[in-house]
Protein backbone atom coordinates (compact mmCIF):
# COMPACT_ATOMS: atom_id res chain seq x y z
CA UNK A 1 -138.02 -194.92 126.36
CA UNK A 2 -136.39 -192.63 123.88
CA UNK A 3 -136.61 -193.63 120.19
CA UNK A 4 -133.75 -193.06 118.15
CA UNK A 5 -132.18 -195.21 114.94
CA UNK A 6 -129.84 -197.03 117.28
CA UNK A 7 -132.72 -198.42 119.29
CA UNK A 8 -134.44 -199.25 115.92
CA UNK A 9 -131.39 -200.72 114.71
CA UNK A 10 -130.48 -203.30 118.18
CA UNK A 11 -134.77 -204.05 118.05
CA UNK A 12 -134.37 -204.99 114.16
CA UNK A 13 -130.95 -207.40 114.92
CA UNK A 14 -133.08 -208.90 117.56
CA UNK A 15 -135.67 -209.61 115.84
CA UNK A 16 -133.89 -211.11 113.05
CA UNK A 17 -131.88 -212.88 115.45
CA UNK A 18 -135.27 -214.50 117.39
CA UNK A 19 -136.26 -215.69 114.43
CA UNK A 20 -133.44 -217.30 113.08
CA UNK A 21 -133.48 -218.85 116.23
CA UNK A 22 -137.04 -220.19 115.60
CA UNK A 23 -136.24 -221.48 112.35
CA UNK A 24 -133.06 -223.48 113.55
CA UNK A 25 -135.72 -225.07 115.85
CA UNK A 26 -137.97 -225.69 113.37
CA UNK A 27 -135.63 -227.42 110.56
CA UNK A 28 -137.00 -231.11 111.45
CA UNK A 29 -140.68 -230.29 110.73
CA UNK A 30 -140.68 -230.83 106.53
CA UNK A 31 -144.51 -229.17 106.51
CA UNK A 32 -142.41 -225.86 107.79
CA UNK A 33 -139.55 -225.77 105.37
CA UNK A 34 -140.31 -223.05 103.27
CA UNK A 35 -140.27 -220.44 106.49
CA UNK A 36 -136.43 -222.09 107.67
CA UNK A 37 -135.24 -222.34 104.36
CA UNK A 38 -132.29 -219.96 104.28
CA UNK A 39 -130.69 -218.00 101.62
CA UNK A 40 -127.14 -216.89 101.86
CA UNK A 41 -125.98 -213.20 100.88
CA UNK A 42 -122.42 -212.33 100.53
CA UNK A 43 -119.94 -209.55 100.14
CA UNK A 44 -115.94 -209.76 100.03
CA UNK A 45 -114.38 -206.57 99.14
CA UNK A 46 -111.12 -206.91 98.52
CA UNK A 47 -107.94 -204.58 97.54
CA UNK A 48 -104.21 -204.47 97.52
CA UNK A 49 -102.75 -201.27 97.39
CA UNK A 50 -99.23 -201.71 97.79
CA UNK A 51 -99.00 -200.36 101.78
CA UNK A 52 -102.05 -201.96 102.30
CA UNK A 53 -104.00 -205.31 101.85
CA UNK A 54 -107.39 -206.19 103.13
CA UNK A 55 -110.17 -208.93 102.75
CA UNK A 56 -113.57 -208.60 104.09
CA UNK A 57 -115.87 -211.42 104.29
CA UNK A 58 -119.04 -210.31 105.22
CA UNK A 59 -122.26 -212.89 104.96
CA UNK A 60 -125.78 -213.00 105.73
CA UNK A 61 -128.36 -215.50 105.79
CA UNK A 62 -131.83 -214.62 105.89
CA UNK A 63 -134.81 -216.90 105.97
CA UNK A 64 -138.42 -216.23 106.01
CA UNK A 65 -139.31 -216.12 110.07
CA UNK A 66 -135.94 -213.88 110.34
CA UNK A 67 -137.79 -212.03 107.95
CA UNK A 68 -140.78 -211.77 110.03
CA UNK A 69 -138.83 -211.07 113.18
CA UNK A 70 -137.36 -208.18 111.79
CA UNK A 71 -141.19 -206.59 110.62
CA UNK A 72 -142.91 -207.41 114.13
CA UNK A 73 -139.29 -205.87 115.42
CA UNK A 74 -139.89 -202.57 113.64
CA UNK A 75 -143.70 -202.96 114.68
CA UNK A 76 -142.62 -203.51 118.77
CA UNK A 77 -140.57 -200.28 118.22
CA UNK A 78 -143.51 -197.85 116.42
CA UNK A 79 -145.71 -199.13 119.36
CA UNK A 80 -143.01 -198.08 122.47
């Protein structure tokens, strides 16, 4: 397989994504909370320039196991 920064990019959103994924499982278990405790990032730019308006909403959470999902991602990909 050819390594390139889109291939890095789809193994990192996968990773995250897996373990996000783990963490949602993993919400009932109390002992565990500090690895599915989430944390919420978020960026609305905004303008209105007379011909045109917008308003972006763009959010992400990130949790410890997405966390480590996206370093053994990047480690899958230096191994290919």
């Amino acid at each position: 397989m050819k390594k390139n920064a889109g291939v890095l990019i789809l193994f990192i959103l996968l990773g995250w994504l897996t373990g996000t994924w783990i963490a949602k499982l993993l919400l009932p278990v109390k002992a565990l909370s500090f690895l599915t405790t989430s944390t919420t990032l978020k960026w609305s730019p905004e303008a209105n320039l007379d011909i045109i308006n917008y308003d972006i909403n763009i959010e992400f959470k990130l949790c410890l196991l997405g966390l480590i999902g996206m370093i053994t991602a990047v480690w899958l990909y230096r191994r290919l």
